[in-house]
N, C-alpha and C. Protein backbone atom coordinates (compact mmCIF):
# COMPACT_ATOMS: atom_id res chain seq x y z
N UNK A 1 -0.12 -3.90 -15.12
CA UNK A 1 -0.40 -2.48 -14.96
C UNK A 1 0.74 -1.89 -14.13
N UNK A 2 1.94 -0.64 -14.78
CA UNK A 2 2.53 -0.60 -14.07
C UNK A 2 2.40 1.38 -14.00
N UNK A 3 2.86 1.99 -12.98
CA UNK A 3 3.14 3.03 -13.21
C UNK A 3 4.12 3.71 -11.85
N UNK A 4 3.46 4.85 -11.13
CA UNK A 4 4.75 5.71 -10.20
C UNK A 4 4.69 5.74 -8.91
N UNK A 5 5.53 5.85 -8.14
CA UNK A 5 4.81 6.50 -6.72
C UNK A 5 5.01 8.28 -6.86
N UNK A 6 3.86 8.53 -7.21
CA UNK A 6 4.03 10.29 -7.14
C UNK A 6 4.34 11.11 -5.86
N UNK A 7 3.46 10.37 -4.55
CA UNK A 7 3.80 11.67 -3.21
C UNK A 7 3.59 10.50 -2.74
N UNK A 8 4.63 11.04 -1.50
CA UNK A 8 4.35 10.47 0.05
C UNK A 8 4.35 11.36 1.23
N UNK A 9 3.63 10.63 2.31
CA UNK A 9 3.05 11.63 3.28
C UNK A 9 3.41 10.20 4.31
N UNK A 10 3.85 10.92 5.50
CA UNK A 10 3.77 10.60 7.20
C UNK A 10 2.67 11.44 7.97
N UNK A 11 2.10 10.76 8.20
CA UNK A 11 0.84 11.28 10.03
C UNK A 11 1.91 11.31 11.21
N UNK A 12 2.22 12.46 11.82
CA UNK A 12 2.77 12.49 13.42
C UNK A 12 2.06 12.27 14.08
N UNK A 13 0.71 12.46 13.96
CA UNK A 13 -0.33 11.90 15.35
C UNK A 13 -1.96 11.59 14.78
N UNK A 14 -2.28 10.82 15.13
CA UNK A 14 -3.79 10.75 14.87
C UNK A 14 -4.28 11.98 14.89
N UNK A 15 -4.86 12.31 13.77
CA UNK A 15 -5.79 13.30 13.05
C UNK A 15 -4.84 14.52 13.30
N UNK A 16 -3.34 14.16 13.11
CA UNK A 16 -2.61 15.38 13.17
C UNK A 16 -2.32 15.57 11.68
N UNK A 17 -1.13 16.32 11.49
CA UNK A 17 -0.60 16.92 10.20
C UNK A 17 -0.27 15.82 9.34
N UNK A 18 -0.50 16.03 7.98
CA UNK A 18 0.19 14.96 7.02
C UNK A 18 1.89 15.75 6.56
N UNK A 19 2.93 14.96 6.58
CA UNK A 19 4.10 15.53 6.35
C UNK A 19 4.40 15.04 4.92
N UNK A 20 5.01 15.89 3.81
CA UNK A 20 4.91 15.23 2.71
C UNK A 20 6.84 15.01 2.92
N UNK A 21 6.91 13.58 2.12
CA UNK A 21 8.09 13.30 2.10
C UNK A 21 8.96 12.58 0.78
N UNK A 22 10.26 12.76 0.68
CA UNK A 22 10.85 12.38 -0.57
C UNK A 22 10.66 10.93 -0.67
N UNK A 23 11.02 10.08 0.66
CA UNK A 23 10.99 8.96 0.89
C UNK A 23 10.32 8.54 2.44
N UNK A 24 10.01 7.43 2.36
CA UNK A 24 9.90 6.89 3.16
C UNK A 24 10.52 5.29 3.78
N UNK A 25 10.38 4.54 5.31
CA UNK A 25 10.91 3.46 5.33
C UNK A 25 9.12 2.66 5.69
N UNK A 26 9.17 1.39 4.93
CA UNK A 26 7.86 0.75 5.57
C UNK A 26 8.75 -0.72 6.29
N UNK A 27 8.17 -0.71 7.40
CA UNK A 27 8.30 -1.78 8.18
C UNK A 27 7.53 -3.30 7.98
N UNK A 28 7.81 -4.55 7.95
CA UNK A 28 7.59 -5.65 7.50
C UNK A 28 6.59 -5.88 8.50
N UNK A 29 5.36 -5.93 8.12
CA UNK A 29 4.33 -6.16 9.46
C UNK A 29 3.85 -5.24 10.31
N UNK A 30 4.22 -3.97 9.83
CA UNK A 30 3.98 -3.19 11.09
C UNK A 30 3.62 -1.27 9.93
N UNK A 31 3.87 -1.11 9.20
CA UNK A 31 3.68 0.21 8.19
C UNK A 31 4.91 0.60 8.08
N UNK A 32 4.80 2.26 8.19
CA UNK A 32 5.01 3.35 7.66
C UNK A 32 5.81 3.93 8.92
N UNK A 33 7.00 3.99 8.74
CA UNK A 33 8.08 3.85 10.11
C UNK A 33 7.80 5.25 10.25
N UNK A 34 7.87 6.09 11.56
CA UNK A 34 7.24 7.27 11.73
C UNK A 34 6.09 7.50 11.71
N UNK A 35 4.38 7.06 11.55
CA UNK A 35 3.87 7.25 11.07
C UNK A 35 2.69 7.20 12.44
N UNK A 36 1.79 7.68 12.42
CA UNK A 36 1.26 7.34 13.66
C UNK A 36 0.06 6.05 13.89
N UNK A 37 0.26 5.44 12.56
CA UNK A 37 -0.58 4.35 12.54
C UNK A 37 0.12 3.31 12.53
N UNK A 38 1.17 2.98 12.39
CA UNK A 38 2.72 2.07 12.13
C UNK A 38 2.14 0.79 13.62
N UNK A 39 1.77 -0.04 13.18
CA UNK A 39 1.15 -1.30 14.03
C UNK A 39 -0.19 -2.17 14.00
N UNK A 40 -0.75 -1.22 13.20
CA UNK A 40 -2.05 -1.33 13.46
C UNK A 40 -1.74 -2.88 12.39
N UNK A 41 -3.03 -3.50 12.72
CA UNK A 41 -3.13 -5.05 12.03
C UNK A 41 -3.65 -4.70 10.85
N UNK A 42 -4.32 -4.56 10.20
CA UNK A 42 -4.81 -4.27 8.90
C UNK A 42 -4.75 -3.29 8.01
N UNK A 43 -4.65 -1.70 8.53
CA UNK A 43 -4.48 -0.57 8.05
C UNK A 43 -3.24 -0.12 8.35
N UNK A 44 -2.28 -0.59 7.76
CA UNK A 44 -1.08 0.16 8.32
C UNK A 44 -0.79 1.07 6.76
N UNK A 45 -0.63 0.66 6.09
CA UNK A 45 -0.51 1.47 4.54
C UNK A 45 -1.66 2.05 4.22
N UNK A 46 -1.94 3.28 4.06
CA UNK A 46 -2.89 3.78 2.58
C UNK A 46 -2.67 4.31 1.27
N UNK A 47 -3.10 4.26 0.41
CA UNK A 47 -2.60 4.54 -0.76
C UNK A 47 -3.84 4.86 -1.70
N UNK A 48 -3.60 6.10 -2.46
CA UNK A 48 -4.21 6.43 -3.51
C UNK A 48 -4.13 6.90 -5.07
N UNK A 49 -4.51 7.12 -6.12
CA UNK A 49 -4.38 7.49 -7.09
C UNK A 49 -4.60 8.90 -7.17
N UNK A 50 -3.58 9.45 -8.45
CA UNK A 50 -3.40 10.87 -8.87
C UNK A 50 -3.96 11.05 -9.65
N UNK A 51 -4.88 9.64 -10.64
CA UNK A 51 -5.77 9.99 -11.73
C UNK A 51 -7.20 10.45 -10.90
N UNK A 52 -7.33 9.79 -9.63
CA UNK A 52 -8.31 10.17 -8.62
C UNK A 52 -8.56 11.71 -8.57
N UNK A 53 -7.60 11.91 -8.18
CA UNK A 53 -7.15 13.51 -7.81
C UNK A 53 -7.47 14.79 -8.52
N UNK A 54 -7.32 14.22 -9.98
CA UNK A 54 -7.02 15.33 -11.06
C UNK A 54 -8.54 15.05 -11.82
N UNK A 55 -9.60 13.94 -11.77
CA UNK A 55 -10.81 13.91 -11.90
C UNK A 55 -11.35 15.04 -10.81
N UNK A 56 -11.30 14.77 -9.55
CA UNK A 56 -12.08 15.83 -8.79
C UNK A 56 -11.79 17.24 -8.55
N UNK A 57 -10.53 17.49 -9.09
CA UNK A 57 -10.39 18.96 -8.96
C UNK A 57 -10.88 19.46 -10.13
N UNK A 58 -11.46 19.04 -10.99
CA UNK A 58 -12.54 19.69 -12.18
C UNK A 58 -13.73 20.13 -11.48
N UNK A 59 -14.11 19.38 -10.45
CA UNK A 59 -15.33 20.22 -9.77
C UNK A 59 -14.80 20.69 -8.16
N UNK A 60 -13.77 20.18 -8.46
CA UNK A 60 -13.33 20.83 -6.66
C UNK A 60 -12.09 21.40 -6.66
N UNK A 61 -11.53 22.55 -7.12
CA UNK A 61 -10.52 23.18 -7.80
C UNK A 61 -9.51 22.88 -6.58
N UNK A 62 -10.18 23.64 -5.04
CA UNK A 62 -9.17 23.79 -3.73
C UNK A 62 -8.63 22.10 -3.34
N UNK A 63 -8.70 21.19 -3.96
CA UNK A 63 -9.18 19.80 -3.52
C UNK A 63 -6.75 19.74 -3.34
N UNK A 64 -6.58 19.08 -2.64
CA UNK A 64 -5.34 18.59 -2.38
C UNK A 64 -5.00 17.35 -2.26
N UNK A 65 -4.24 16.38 -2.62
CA UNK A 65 -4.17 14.85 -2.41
C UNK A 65 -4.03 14.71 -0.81
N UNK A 66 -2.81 15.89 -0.22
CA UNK A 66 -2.43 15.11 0.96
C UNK A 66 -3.64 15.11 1.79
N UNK A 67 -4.86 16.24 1.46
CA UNK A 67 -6.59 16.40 2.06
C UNK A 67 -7.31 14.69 2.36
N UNK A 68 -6.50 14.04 1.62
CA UNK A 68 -7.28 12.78 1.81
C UNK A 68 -6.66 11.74 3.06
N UNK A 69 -5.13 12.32 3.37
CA UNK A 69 -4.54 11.97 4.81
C UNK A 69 -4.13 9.90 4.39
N UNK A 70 -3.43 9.84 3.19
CA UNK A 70 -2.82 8.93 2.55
C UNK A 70 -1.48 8.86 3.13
N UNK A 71 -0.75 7.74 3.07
CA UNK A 71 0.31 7.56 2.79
C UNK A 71 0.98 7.60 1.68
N UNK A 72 0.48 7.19 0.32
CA UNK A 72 0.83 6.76 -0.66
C UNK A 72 -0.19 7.21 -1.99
N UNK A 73 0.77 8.16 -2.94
CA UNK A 73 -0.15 8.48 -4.02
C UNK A 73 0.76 8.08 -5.13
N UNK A 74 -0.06 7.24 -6.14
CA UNK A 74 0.56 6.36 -7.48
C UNK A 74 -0.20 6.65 -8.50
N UNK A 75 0.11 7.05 -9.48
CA UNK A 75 -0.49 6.89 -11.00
C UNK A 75 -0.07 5.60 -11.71
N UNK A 76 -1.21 5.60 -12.77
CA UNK A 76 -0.89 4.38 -13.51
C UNK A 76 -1.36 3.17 -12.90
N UNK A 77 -1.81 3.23 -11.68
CA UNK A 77 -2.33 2.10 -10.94
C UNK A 77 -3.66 2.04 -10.90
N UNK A 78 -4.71 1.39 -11.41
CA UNK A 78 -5.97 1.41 -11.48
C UNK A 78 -5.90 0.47 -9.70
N UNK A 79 -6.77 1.18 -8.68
CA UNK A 79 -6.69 0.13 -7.66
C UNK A 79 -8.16 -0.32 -7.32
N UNK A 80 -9.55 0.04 -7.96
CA UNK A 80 -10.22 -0.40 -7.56
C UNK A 80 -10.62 -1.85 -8.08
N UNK A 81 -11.04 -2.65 -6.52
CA UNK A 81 -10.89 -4.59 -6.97
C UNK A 81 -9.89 -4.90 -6.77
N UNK A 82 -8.81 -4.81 -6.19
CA UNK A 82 -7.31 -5.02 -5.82
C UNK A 82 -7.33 -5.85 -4.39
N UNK A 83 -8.22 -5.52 -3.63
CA UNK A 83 -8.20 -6.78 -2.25
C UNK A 83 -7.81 -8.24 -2.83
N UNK A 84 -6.67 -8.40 -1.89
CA UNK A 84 -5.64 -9.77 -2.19
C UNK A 84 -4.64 -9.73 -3.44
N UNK A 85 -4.58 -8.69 -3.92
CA UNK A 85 -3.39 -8.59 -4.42
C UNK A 85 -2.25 -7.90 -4.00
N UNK A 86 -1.45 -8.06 -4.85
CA UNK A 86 0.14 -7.12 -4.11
C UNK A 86 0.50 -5.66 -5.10
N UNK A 87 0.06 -5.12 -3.99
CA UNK A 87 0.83 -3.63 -4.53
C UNK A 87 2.42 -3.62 -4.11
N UNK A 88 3.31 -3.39 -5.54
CA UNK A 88 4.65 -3.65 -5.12
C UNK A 88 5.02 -1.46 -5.38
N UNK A 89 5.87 -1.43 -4.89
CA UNK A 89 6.34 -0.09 -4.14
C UNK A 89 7.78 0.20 -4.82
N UNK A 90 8.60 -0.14 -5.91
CA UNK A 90 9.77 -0.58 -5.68
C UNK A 90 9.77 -1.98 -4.80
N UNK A 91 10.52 -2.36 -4.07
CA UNK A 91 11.03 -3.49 -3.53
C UNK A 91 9.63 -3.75 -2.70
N UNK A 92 9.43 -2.78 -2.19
CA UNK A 92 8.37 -2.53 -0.69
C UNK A 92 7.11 -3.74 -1.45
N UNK A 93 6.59 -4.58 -0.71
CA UNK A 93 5.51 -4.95 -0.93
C UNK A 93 4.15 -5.18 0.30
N UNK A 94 3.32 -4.60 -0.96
CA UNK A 94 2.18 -4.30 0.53
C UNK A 94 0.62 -5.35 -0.07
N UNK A 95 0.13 -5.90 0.88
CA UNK A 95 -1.01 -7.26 0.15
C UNK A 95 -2.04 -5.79 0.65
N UNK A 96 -2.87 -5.98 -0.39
CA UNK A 96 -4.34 -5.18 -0.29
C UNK A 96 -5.26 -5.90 0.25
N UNK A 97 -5.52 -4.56 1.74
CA UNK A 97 -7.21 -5.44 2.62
C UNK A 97 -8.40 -4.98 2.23
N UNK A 98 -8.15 -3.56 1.33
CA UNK A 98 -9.25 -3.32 1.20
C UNK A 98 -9.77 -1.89 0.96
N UNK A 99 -10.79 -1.51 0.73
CA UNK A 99 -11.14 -0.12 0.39
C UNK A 99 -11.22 0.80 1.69
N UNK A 100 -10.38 2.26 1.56
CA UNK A 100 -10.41 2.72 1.99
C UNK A 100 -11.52 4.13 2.20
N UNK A 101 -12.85 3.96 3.14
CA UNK A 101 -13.49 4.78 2.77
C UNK A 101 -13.72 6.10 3.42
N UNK A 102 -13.81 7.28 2.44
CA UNK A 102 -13.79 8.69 2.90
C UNK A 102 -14.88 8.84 4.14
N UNK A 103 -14.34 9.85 5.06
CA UNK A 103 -15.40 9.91 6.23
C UNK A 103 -15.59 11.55 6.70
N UNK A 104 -16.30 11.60 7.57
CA UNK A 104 -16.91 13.20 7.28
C UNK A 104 -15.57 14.52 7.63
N UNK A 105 -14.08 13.87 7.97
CA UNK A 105 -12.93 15.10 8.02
C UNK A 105 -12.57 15.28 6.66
N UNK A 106 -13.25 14.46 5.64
CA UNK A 106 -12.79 14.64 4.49
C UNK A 106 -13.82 16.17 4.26
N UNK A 107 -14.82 16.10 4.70
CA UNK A 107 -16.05 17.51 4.20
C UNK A 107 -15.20 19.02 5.10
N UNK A 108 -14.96 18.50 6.21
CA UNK A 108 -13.92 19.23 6.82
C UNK A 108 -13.13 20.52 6.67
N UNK A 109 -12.45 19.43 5.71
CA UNK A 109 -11.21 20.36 4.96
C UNK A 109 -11.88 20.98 3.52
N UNK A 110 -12.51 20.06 2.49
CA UNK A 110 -13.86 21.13 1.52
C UNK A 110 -14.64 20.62 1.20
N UNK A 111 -15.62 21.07 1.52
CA UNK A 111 -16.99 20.67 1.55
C UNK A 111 -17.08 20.30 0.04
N UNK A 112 -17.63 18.42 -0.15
CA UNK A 112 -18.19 17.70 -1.20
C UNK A 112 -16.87 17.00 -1.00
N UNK A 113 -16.06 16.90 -0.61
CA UNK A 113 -14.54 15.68 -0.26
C UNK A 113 -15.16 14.39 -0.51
N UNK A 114 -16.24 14.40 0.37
CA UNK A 114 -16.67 13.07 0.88
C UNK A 114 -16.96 12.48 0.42
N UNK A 115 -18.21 13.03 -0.50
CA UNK A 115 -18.68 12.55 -1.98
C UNK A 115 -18.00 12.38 -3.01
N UNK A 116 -17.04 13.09 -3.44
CA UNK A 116 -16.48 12.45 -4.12
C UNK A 116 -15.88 11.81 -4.28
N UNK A 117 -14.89 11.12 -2.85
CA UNK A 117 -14.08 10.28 -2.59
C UNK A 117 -15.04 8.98 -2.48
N UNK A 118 -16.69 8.63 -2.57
CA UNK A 118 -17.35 7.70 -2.07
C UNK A 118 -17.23 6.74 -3.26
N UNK A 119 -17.23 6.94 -4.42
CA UNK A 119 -17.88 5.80 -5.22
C UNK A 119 -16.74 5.39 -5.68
N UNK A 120 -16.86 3.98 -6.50
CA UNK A 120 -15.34 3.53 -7.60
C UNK A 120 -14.04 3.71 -6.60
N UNK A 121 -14.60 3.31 -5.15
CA UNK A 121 -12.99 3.40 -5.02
C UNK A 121 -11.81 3.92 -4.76
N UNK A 122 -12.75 5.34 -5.27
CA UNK A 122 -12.08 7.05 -5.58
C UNK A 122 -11.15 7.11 -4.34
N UNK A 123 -11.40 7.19 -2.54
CA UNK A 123 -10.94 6.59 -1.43
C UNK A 123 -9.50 6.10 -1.45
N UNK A 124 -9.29 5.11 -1.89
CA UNK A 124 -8.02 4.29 -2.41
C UNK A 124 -8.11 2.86 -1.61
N UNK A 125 -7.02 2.65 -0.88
CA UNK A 125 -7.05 0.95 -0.57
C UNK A 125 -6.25 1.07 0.62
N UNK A 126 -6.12 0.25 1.27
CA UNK A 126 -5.31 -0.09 2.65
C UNK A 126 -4.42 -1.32 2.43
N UNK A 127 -3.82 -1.26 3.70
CA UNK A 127 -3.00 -2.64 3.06
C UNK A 127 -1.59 -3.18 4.28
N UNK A 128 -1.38 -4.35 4.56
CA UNK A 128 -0.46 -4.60 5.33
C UNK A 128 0.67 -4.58 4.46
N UNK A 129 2.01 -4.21 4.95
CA UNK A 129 3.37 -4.59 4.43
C UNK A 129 3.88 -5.93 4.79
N UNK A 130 3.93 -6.80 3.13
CA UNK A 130 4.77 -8.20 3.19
C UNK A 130 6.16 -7.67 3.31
N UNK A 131 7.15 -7.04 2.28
CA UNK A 131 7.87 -7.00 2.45
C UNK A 131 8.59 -5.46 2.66
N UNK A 132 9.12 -4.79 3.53
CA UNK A 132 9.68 -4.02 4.01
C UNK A 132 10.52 -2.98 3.42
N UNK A 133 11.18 -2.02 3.25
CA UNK A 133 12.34 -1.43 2.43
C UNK A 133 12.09 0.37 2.02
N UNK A 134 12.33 0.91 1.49
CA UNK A 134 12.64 2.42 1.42
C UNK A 134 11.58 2.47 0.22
N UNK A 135 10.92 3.52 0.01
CA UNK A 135 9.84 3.64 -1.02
C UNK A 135 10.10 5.19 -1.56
N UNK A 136 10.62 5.86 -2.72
CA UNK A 136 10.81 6.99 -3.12
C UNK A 136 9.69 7.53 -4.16
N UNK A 137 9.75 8.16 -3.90
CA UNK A 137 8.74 9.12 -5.41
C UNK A 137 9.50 8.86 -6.16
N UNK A 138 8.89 8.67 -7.37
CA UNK A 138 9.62 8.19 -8.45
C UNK A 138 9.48 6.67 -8.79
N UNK A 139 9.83 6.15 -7.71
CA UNK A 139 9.70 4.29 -8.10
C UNK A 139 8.77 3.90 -8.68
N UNK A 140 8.92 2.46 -9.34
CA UNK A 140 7.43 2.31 -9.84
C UNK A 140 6.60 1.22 -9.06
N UNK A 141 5.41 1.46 -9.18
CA UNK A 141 4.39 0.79 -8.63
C UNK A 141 3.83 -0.26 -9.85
N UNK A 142 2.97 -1.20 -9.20
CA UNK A 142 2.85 -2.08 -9.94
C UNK A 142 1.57 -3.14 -9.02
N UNK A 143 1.04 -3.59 -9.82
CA UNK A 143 -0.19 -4.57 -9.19
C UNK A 143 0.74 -6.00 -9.37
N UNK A 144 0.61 -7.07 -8.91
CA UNK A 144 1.30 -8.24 -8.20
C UNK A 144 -0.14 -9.57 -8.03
N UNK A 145 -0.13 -10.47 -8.52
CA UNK A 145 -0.99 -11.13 -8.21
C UNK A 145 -0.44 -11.79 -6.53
N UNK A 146 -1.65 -12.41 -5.99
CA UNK A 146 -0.87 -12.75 -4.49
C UNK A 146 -0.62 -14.10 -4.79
N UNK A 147 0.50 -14.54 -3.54
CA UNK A 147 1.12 -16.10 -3.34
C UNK A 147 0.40 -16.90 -2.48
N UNK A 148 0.85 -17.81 -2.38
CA UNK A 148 0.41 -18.90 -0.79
C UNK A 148 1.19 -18.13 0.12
N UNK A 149 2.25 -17.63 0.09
CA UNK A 149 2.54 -17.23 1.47
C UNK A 149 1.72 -15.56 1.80
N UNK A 150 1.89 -15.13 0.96
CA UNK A 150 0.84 -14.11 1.19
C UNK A 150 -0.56 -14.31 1.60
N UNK A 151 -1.14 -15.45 0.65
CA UNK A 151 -2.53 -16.49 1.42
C UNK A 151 -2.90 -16.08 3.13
N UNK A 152 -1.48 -16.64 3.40
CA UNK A 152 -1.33 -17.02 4.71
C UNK A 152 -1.32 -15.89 5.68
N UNK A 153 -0.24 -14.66 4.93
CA UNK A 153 -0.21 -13.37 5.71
C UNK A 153 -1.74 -12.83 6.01
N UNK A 154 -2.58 -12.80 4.62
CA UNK A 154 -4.12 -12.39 4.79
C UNK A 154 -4.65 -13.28 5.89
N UNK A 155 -4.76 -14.31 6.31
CA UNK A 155 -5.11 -15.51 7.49
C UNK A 155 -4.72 -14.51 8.41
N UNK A 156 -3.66 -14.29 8.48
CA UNK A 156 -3.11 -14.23 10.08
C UNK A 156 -3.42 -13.17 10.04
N UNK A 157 -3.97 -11.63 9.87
CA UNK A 157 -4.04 -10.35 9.93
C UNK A 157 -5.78 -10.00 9.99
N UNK A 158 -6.35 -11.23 9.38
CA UNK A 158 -7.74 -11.12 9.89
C UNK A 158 -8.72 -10.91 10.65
């Protein structure tokens, strides 16, 4: 399954602004260089789908991707069921921990966010960075089955 990275977004501060950007750098172990989550052990990447997006603005017209406060928006990537595999970025590779689920700043910004981000996944996925490097709109994305050494990265980040 392969397809794009459509948008990217940086956080300057917890529950601050999402910055949308051409590119970004992700750090090997650590995220989204700039980013205000860039350390964290398990959630350092988020990432979502644009087929997500363009389902809910049929009933939620005002609805915005960066509203969901992602790092990472890809088409062509089906990601729900993806924990322990590798989302590759271009070069960038990030192992999936897991579902990322909508919480009540999603109602926030427009009311029914929440809900619709709840089921299938809709949310998107989280994920540590294996391997490191520059990630552009445009590149393609791609699902990755995982390795033993990746095995191991999931061990140690647990």
């Amino acid at each position: 399954m392969s397809g794009h990275v459509e948008a990217l977004w940086t956080k300057r501060a917890h529950r601050g602004v999402m910055d949308a950007a051409e590119s970004v750098t992700m750090v090997t172990g650590e995220g989204v260089e700039h980013d205000a989550n860039r350390g964290r052990s398990k959630r350092q990447v988020t990432v979502i789908e644009r087929e997500v997006f363009d389902r809910i603005r049929a009933d939620l017209p005002e609805v915005e991707p960066f509203m969901r406060r992602a790092n990472v928006m890809v088409s062509g990537v089906r990601l729900q069921g993806t924990v322990g595999q590798v989302l590759a970025l271009g070069d960038v590779r990030i192992l999936v921990h897991g579902e990322t689920r909508p919480c009540e700043r999603m109602d926030a910004q427009v009311e029914g966010l929440t809900a619709a981000l709840d089921p299938s996944w809709n949310g998107g996925v989280y994920g540590v960075v294996l391997a490191g490097g520059e990630v552009r709109v445009g590149d393609e994305a791609r699902l990755e089955p995982s390795t033993t050494s990746d095995s191991a990265s999931i061990a140690s980040t647990s």
